[in-house]
C-alpha atoms as a PDB file:
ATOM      1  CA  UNK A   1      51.199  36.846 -20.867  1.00  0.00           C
ATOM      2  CA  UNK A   2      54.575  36.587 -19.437  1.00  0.00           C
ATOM      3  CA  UNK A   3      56.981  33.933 -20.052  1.00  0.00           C
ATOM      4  CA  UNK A   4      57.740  32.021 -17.376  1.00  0.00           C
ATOM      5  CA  UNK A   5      59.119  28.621 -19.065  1.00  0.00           C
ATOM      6  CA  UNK A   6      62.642  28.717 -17.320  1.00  0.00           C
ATOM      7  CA  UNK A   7      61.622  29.811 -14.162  1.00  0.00           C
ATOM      8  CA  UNK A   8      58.613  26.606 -13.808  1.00  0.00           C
ATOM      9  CA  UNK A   9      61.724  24.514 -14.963  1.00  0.00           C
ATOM     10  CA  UNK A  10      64.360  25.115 -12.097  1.00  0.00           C
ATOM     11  CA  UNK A  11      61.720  25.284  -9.788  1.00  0.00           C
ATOM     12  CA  UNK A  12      60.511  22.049 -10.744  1.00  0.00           C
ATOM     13  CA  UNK A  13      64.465  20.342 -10.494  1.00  0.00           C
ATOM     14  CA  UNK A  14      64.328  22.783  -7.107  1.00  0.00           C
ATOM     15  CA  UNK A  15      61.035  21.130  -5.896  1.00  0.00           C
ATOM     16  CA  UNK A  16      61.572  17.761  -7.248  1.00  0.00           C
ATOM     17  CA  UNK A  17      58.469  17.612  -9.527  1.00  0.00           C
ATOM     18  CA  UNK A  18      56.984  17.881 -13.044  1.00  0.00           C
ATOM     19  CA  UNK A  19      56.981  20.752 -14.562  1.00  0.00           C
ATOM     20  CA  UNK A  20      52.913  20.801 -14.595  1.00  0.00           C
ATOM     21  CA  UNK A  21      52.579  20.680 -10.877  1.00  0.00           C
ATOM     22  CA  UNK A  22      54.671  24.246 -10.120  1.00  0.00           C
ATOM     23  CA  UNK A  23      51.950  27.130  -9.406  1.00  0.00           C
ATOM     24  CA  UNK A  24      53.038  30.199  -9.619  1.00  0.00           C
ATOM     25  CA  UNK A  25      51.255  32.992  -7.236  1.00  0.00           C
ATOM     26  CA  UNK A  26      49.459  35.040 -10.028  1.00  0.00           C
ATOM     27  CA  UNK A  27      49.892  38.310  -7.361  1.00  0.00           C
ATOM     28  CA  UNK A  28      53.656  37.532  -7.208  1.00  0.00           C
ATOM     29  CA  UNK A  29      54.015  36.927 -11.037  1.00  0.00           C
ATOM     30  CA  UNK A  30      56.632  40.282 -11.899  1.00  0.00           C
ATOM     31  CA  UNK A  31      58.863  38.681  -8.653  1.00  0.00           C
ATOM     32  CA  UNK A  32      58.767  35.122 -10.850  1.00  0.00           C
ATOM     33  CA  UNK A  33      59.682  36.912 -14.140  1.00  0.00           C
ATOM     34  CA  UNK A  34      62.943  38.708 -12.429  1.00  0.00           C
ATOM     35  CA  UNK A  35      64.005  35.458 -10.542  1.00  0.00           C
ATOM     36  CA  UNK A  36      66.464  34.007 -13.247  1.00  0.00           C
ATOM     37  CA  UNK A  37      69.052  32.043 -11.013  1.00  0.00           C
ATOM     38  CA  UNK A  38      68.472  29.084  -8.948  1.00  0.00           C
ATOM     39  CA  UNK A  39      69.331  31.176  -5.951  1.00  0.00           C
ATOM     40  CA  UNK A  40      66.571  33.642  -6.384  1.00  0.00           C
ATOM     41  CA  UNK A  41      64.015  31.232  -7.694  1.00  0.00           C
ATOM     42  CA  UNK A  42      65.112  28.952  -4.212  1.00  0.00           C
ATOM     43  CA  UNK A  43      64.268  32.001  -2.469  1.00  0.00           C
ATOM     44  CA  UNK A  44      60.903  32.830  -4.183  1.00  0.00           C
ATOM     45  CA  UNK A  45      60.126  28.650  -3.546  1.00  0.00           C
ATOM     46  CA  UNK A  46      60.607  29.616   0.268  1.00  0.00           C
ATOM     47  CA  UNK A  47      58.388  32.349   0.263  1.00  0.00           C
ATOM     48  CA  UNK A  48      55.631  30.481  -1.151  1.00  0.00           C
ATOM     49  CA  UNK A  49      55.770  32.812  -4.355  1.00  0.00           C
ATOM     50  CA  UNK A  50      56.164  29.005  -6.278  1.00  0.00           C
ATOM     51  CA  UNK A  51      54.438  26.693  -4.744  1.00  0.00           C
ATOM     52  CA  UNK A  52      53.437  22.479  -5.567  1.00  0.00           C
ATOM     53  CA  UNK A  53      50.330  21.789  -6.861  1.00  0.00           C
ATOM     54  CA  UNK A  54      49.135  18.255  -4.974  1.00  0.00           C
ATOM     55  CA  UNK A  55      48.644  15.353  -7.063  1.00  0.00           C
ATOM     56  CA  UNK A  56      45.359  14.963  -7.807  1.00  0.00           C
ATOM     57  CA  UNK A  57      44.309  11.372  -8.217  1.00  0.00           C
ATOM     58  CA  UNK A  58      41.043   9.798  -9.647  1.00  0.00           C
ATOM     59  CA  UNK A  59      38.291   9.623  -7.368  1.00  0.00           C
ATOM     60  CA  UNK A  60      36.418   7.003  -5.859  1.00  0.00           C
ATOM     61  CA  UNK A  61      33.442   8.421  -4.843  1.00  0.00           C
ATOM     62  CA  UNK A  62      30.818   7.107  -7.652  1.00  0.00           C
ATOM     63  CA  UNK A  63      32.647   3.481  -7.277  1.00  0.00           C
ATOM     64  CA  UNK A  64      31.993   3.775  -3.818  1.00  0.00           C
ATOM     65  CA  UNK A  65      28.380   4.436  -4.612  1.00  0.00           C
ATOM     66  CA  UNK A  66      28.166   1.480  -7.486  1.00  0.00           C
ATOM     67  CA  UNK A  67      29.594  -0.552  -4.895  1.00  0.00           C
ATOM     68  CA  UNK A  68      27.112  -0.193  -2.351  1.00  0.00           C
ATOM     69  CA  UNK A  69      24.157  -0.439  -4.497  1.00  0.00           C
ATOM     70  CA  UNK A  70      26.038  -3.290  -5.722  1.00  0.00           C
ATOM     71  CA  UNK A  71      25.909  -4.958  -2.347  1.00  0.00           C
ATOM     72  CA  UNK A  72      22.368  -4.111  -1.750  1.00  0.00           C
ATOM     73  CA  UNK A  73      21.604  -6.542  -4.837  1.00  0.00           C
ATOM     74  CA  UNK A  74      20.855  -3.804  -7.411  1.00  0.00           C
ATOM     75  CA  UNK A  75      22.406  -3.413 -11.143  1.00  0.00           C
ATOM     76  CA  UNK A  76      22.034  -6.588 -11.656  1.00  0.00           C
ATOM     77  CA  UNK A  77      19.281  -7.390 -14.401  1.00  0.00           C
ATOM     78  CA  UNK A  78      19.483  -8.756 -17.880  1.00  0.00           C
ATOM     79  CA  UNK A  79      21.370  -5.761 -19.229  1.00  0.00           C
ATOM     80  CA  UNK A  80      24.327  -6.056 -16.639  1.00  0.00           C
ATOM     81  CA  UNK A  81      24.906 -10.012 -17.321  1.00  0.00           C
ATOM     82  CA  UNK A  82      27.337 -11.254 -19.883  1.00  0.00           C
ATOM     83  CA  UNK A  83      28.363 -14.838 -21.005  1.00  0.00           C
ATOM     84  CA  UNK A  84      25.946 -18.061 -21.109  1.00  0.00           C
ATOM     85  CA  UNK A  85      23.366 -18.331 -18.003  1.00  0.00           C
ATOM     86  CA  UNK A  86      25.483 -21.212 -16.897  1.00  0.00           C
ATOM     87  CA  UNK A  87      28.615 -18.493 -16.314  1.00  0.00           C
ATOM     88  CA  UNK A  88      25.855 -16.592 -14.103  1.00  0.00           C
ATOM     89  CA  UNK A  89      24.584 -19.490 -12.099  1.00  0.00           C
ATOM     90  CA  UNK A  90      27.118 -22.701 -11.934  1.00  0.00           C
ATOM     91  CA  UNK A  91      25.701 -25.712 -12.873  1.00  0.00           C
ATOM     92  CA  UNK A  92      26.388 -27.288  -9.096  1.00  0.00           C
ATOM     93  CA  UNK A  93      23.918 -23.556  -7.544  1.00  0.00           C
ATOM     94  CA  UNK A  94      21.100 -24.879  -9.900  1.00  0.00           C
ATOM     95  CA  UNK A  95      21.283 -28.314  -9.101  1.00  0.00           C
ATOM     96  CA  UNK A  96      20.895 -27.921  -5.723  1.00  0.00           C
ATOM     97  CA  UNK A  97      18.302 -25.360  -5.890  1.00  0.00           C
ATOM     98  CA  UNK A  98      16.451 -27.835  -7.603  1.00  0.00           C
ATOM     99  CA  UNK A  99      17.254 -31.206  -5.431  1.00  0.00           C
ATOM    100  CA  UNK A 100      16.611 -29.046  -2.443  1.00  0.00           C
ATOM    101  CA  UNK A 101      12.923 -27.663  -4.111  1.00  0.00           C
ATOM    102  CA  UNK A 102      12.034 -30.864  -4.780  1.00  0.00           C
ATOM    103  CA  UNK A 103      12.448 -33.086  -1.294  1.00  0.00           C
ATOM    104  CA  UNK A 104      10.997 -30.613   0.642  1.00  0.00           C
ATOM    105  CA  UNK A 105       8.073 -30.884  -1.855  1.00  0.00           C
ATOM    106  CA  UNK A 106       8.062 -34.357  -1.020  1.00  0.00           C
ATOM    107  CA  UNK A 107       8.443 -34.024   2.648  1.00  0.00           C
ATOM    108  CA  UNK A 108       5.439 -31.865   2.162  1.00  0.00           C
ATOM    109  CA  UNK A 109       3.828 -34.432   0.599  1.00  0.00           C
ATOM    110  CA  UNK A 110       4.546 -36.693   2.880  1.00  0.00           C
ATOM    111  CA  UNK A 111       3.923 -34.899   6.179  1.00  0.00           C
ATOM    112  CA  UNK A 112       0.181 -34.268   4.301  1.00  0.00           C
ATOM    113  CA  UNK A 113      -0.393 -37.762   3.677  1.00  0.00           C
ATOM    114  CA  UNK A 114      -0.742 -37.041   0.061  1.00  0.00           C
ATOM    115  CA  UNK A 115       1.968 -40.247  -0.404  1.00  0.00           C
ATOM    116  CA  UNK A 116       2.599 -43.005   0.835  1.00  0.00           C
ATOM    117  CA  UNK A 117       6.207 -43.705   2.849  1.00  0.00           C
ATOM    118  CA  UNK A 118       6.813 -46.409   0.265  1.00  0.00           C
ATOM    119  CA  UNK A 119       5.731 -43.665  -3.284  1.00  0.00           C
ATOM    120  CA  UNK A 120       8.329 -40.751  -0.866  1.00  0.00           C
ATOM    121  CA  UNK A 121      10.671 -43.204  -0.849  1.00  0.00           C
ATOM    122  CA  UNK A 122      10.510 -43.760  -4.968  1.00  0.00           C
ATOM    123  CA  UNK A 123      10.120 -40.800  -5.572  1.00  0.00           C
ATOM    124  CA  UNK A 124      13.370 -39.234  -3.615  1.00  0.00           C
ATOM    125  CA  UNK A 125      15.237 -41.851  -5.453  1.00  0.00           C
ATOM    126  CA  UNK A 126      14.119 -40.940  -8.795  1.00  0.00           C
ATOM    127  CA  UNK A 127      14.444 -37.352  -7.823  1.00  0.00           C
ATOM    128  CA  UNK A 128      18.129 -38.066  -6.980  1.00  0.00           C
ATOM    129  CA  UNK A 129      18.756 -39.357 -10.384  1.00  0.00           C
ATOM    130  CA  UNK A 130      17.826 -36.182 -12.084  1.00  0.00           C
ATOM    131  CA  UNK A 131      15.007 -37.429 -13.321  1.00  0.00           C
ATOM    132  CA  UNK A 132      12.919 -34.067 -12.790  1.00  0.00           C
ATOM    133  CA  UNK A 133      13.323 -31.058 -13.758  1.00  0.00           C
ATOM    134  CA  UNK A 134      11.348 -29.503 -11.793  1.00  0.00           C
ATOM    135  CA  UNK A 135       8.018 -29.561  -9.328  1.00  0.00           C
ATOM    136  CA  UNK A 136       5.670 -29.726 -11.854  1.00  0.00           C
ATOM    137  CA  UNK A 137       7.617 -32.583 -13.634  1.00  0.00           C
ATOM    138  CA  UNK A 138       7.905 -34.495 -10.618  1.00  0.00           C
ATOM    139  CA  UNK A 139       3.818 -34.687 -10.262  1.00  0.00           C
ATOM    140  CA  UNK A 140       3.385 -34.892 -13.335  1.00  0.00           C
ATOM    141  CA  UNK A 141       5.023 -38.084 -13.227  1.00  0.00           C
ATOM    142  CA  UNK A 142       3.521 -39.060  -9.669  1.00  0.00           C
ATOM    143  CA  UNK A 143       0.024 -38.476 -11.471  1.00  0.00           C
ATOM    144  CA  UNK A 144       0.785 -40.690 -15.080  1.00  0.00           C
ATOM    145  CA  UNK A 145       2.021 -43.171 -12.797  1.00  0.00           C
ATOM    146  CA  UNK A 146      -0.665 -43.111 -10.212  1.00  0.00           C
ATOM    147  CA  UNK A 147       1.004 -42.548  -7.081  1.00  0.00           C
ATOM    148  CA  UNK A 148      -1.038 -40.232  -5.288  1.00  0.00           C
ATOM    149  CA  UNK A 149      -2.660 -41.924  -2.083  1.00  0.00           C
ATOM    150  CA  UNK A 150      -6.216 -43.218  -2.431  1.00  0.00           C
ATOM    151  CA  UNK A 151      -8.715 -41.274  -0.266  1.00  0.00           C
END
C-alpha cells in the first residue's frame, strides 16, 4: 500500500476538511502518489481524482419508527415504566378518574330508581369528600347503611 499521508493532508487544508473525509479515487491512486505540491494536488482536487466524502450523520429512521408506535399507544407496559405509579399517573388524573366513575354511577343509580333523590344527594356529597375509593366501596357503604330504595 502506498503512502499517501501528505497528499490526504494538503488536500484536506485545500478542501477545508478533516483529514478522514478526503477519498482518494483508488483508479487514480499512482496520479495521488506523484502530486507532492499544493499546485498539483489543487489540480488533482479539480479533476475529481480527491474528492470529499459527505458527512454522514446518525440516522433517524428506527426513532422514527419507535416514535410512531409510540403514538399508536404501544411500548408502554410494565417493563417501559420507571419511578413510583404516582410519577406515571398524577395524583389530580386519578382523582378525577375516580370522582368522574363514581357520579355517573350514581346518576345511573338514580336515573334507575335504585335511590332515592334525597340517598343521590348524600351520597355525591360523601363521594366528594373522598370518602370512596372506588364503585364497589361506594355500595358497599350504600348497602351497610341501607340506602338502597325499598321495592
Amino acid at each position: 500500500m502506498t503512502n499517501l499521508t501528505s497528499q490526504r493532508r494538503l488536500a484536506s487544508k485545500i478542501m477545508k476538511v478533516g483529514r478522514n473525509r478526503v477519498r482518494i479515487n483508488p483508479q487514480r491512486v499512482e496520479d495521488v502518489e506523484s502530486a507532492i505540491t499544493r499546485e498539483e494536488v489543487r489540480k488533482l482536487v479539480h479533476e475529481k481524482a480527491i474528492t470529499v466524502a459527505p458527512i454522514v450523520g446518525v440516522s433517524r429512521g428506527r426513532a422514527k419508527v419507535i416514535q410512531s408506535k409510540k403514538r399508536k399507544g404501544r411500548r408502554k407496559g410494565p417493563g417501559s415504566r420507571s419511578g413510583t405509579p404516582r410519577s406515571v399517573i398524577s395524583k389530580k388524573d386519578a382523582w378525577m378518574t375516580r370522582i368522574r366513575s363514581l357520579r355517573r354511577k350514581l346518576r345511573e343509580l338514580k336515573t334507575n330508581r335504585t335511590i332515592t333523590e334525597s340517598t343521590y344527594r348524600e351520597l355525591y356529597m360523601i363521594a366528594g369528600s373522598g370518602r370512596f375509593a372506588s364503585i364497589a366501596d361506594m355500595e358497599r357503604y350504600a348497602k351497610a347503611h341501607d340506602m338502597w330504595r325499598k321495592r
